[in-house]
PDB file of N, CA and C in Angstrom:
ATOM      1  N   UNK A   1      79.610  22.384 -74.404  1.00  0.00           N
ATOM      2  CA  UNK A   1      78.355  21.898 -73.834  1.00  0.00           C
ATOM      3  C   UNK A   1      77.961  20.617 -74.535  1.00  0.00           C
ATOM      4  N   UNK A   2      77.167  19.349 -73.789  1.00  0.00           N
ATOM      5  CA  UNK A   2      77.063  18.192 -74.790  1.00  0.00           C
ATOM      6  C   UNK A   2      75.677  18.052 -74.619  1.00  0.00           C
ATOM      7  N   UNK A   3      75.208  19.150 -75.794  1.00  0.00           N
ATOM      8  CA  UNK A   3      73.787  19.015 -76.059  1.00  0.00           C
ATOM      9  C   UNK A   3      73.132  17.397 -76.210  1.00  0.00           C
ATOM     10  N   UNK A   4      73.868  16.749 -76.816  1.00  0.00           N
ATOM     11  CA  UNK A   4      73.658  15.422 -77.383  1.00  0.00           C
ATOM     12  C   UNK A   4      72.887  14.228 -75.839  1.00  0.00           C
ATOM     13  N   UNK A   5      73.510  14.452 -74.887  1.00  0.00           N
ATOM     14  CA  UNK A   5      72.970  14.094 -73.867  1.00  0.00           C
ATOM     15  C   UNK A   5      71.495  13.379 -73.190  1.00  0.00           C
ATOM     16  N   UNK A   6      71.499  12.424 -73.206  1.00  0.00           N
ATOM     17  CA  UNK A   6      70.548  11.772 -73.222  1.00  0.00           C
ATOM     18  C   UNK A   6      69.519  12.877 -71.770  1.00  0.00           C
ATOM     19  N   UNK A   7      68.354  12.982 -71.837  1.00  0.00           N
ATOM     20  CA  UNK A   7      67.203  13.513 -70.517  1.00  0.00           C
ATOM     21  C   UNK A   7      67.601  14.910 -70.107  1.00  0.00           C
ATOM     22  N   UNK A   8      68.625  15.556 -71.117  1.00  0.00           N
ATOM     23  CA  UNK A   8      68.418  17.011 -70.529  1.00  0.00           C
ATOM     24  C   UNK A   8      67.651  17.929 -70.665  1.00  0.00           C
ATOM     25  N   UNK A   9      67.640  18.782 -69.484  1.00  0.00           N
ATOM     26  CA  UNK A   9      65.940  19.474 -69.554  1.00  0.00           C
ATOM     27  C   UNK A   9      65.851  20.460 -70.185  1.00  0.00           C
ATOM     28  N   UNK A  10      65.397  20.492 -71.782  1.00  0.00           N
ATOM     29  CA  UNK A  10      65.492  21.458 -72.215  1.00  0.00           C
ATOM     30  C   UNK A  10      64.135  22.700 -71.708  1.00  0.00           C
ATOM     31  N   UNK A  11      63.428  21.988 -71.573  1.00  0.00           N
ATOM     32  CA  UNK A  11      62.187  22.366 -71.179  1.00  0.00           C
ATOM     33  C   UNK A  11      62.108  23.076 -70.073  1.00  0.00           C
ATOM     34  N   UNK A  12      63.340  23.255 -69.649  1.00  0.00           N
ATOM     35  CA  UNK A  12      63.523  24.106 -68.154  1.00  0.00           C
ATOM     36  C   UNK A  12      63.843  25.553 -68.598  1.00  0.00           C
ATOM     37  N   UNK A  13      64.715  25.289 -69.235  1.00  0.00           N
ATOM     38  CA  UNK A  13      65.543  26.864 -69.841  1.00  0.00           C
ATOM     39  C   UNK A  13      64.332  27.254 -71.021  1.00  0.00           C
ATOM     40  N   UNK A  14      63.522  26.468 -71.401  1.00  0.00           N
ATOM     41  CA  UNK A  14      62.647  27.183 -72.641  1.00  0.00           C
ATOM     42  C   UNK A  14      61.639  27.814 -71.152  1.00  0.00           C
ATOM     43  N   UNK A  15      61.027  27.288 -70.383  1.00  0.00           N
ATOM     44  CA  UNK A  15      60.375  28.290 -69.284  1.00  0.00           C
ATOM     45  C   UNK A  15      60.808  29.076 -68.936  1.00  0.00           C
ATOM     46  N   UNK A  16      62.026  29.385 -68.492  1.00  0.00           N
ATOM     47  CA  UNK A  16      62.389  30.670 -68.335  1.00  0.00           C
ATOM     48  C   UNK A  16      62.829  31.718 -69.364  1.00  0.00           C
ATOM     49  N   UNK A  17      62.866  31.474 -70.211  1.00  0.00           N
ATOM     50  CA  UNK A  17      62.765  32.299 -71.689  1.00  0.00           C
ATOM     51  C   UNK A  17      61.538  32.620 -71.267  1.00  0.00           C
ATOM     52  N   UNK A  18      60.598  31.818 -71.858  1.00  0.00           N
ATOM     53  CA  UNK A  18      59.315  32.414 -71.803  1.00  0.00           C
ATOM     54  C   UNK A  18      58.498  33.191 -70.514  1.00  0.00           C
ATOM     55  N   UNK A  19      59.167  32.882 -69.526  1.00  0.00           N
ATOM     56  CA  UNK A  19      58.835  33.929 -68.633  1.00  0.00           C
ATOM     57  C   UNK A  19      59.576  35.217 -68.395  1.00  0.00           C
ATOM     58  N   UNK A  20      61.293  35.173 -68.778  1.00  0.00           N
ATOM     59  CA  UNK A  20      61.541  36.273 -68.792  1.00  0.00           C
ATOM     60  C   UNK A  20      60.965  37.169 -70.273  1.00  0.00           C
ATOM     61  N   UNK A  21      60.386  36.420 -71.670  1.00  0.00           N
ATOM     62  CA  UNK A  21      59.699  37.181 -72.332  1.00  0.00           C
ATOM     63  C   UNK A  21      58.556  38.090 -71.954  1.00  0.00           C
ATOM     64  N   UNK A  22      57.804  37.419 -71.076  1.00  0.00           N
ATOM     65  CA  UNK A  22      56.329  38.078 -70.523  1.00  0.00           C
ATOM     66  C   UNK A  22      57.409  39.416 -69.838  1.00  0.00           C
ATOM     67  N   UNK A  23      58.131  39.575 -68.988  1.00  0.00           N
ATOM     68  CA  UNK A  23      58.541  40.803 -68.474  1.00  0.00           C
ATOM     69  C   UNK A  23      59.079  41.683 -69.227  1.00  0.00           C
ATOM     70  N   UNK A  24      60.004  41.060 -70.395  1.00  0.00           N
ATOM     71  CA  UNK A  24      60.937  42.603 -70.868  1.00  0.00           C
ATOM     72  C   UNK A  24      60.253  43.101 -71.997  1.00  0.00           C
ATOM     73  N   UNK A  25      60.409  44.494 -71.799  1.00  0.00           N
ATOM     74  CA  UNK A  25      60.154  45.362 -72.513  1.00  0.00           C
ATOM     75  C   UNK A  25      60.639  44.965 -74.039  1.00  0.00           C
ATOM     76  N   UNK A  26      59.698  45.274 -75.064  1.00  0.00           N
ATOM     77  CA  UNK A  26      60.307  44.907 -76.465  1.00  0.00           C
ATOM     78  C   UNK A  26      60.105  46.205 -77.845  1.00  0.00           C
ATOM     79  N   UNK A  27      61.072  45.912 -78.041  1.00  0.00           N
ATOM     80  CA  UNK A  27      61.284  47.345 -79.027  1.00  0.00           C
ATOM     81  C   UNK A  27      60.590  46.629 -80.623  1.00  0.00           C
ATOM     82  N   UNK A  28      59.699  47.647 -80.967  1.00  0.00           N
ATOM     83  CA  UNK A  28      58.974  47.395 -82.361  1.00  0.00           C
ATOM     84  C   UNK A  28      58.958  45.531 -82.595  1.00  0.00           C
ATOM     85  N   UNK A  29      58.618  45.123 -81.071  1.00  0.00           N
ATOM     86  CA  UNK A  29      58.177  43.817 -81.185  1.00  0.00           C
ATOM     87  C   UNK A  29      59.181  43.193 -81.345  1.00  0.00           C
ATOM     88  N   UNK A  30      60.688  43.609 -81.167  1.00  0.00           N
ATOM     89  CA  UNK A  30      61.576  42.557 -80.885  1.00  0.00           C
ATOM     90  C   UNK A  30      62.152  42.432 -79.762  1.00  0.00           C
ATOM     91  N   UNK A  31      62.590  41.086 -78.855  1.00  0.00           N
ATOM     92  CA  UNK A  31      63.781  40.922 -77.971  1.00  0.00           C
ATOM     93  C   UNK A  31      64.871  40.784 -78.012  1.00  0.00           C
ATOM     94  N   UNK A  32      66.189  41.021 -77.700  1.00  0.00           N
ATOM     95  CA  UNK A  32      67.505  40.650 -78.150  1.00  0.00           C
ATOM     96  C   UNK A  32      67.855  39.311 -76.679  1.00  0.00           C
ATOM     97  N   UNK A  33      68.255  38.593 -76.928  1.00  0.00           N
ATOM     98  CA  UNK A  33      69.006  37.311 -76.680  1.00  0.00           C
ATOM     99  C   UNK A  33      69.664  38.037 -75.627  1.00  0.00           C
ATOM    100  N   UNK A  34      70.484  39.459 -75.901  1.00  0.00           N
ATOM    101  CA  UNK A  34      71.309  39.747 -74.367  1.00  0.00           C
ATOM    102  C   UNK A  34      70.105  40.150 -73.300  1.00  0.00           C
ATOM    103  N   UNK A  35      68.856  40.140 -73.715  1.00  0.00           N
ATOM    104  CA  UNK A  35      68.470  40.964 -72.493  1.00  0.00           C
ATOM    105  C   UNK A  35      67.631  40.000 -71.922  1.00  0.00           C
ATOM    106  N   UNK A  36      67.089  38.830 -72.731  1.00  0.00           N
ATOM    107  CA  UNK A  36      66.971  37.352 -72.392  1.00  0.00           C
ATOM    108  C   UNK A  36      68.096  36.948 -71.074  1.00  0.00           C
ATOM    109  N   UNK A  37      69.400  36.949 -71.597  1.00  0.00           N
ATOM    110  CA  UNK A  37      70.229  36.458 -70.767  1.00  0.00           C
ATOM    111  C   UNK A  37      70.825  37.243 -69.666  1.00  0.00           C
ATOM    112  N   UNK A  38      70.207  38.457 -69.573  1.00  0.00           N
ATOM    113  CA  UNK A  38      70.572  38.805 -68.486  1.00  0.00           C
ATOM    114  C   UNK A  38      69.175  39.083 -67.600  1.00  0.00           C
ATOM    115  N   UNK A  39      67.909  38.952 -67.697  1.00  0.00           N
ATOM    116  CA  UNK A  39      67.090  38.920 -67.187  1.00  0.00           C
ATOM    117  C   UNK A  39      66.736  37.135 -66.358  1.00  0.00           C
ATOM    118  N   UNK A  40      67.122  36.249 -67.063  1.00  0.00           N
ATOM    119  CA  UNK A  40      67.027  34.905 -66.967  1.00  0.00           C
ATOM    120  C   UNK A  40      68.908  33.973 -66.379  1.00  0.00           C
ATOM    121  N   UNK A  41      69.928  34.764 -66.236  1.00  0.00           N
ATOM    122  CA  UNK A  41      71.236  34.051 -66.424  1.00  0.00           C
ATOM    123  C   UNK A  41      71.517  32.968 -66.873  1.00  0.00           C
ATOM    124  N   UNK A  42      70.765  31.988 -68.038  1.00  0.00           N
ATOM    125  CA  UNK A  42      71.096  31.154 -68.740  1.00  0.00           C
ATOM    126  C   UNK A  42      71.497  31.065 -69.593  1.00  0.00           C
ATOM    127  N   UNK A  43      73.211  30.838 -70.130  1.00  0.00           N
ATOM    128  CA  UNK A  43      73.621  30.594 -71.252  1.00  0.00           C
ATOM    129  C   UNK A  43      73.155  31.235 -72.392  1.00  0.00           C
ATOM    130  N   UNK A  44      73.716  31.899 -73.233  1.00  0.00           N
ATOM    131  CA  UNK A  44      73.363  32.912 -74.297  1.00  0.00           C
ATOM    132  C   UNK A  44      73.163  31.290 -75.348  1.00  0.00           C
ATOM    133  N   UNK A  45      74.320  30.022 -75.328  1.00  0.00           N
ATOM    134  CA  UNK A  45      74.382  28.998 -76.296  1.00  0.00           C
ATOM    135  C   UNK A  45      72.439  28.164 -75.754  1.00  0.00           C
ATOM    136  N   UNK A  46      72.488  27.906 -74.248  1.00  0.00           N
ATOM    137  CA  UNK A  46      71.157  27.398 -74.124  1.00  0.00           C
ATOM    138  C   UNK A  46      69.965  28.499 -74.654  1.00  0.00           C
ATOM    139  N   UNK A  47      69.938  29.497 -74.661  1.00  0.00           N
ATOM    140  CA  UNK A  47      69.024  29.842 -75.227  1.00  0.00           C
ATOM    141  C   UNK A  47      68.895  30.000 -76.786  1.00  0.00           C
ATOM    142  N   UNK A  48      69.824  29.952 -77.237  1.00  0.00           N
ATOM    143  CA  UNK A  48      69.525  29.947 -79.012  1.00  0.00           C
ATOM    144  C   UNK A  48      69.470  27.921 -79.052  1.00  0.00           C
ATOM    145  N   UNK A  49      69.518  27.264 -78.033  1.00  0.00           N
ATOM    146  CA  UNK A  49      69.358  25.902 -78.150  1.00  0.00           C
ATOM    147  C   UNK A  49      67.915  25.601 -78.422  1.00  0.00           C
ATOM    148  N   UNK A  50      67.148  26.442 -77.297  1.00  0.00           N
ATOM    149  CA  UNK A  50      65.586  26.314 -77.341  1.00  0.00           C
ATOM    150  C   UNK A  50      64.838  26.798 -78.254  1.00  0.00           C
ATOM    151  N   UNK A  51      65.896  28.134 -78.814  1.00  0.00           N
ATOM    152  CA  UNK A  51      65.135  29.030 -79.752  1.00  0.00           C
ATOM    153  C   UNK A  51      64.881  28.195 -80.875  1.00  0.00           C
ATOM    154  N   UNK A  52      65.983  27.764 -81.669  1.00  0.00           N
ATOM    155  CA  UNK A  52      66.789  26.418 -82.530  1.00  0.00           C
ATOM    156  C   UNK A  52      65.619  25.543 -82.317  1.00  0.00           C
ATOM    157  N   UNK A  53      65.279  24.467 -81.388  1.00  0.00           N
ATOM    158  CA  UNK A  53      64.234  23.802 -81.379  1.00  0.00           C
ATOM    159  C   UNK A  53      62.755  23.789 -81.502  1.00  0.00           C
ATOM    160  N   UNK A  54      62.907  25.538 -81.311  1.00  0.00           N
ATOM    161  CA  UNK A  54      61.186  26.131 -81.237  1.00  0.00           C
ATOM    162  C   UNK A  54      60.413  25.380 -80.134  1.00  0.00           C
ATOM    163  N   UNK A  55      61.300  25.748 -79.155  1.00  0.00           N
ATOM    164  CA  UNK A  55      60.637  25.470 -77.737  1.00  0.00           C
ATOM    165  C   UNK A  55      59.881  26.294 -76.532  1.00  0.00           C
ATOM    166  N   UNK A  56      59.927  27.519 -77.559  1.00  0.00           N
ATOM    167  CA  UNK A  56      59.324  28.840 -76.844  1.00  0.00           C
ATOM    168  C   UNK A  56      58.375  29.723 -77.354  1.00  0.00           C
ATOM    169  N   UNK A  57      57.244  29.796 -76.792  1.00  0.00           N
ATOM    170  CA  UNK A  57      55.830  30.205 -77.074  1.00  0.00           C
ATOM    171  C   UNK A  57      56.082  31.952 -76.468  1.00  0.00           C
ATOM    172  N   UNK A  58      56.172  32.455 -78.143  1.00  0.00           N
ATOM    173  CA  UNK A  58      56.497  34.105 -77.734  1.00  0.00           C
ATOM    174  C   UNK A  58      54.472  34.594 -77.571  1.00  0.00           C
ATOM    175  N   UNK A  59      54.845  35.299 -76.780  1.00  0.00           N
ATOM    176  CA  UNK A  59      53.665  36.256 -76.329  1.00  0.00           C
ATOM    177  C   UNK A  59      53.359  37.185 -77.110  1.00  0.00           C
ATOM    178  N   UNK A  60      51.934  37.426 -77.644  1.00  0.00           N
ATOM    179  CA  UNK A  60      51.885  37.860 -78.810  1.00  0.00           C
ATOM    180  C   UNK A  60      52.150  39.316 -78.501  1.00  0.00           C
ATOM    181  N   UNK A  61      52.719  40.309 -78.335  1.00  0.00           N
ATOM    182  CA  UNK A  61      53.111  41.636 -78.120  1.00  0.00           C
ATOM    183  C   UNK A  61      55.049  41.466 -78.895  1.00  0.00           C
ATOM    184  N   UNK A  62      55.251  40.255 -78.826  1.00  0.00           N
ATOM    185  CA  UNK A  62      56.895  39.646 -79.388  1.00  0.00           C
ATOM    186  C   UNK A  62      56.129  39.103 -80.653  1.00  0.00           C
ATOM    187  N   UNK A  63      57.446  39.936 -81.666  1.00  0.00           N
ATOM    188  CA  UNK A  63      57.072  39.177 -82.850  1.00  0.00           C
ATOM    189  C   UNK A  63      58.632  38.572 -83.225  1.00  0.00           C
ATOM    190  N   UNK A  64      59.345  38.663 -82.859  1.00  0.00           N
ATOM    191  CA  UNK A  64      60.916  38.419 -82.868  1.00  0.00           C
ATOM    192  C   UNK A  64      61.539  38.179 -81.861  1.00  0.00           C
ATOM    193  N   UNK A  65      62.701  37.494 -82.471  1.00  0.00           N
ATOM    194  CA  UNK A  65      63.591  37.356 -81.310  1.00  0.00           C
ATOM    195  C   UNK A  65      64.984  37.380 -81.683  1.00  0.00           C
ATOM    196  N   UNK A  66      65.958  38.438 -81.731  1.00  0.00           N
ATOM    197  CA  UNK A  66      66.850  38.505 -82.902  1.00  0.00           C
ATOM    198  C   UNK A  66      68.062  38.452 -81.734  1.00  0.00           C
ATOM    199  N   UNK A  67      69.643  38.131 -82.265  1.00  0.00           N
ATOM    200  CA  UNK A  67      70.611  38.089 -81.709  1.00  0.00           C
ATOM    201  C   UNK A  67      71.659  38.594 -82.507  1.00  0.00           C
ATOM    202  N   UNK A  68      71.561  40.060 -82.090  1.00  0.00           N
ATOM    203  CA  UNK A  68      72.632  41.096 -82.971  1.00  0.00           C
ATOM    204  C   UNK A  68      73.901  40.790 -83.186  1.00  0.00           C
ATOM    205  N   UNK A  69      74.719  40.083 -82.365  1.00  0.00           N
ATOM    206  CA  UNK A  69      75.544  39.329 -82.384  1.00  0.00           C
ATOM    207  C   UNK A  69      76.051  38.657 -83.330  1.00  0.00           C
ATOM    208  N   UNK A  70      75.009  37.475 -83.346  1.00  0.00           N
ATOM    209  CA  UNK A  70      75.644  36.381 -84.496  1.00  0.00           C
ATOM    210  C   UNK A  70      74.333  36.904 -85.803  1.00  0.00           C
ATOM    211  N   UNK A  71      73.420  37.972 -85.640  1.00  0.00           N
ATOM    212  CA  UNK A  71      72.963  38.173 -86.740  1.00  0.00           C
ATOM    213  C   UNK A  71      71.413  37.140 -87.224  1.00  0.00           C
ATOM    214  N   UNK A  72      71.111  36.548 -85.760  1.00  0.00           N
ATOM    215  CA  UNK A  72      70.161  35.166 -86.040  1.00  0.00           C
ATOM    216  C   UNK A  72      68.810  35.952 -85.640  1.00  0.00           C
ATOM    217  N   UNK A  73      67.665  35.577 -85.388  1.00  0.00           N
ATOM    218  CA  UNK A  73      66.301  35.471 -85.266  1.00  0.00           C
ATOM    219  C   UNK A  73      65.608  34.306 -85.938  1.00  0.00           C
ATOM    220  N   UNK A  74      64.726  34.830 -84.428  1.00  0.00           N
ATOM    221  CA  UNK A  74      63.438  33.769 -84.588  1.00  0.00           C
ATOM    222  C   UNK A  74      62.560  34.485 -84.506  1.00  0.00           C
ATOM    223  N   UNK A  75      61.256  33.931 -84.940  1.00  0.00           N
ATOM    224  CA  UNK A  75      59.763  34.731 -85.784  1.00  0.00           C
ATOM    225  C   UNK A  75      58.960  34.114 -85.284  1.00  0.00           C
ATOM    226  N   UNK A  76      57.976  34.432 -84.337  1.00  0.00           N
ATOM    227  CA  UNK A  76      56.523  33.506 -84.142  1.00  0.00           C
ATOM    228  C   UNK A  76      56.217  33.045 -85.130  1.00  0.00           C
TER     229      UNK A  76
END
């Protein structure tokens, strides 16, 4: 992927994060990244892109946002 790219919209894929946050269900206040990406179908890499930038306004009922995977989170 060539993040580097001059005018890409990151701001597109951070909205739909944040709207598929308002819907899913979250366990002891966390989301996992797979259920992000399968509620939203954007790139598991674009969404730790936005996460990475802190381009996403978690809803306060989310206090996390962890990716069991590679072992990462993000924290309001």
């Amino acid at each position: 992927m060539q993040n580097g790219e001059e005018g890409f919209n990151y701001a597109r894929y951070a909205g739909a994060v944040e709207e598929a946050l308002n819907r899913l269900a979250a366990k002891n206040g966390a989301v996992d990244t797979r259920q992000i990406q399968l509620e939203t179908s954007v790139p598991k890499d674009l969404i730790i892109e936005v996460l990475d930038r802190g381009m996403v306004d978690f809803p306060e009922r989310i206090d996390e946002i962890v990716d069991s995977e590679e072992g990462k989170e993000w924290k309001r």
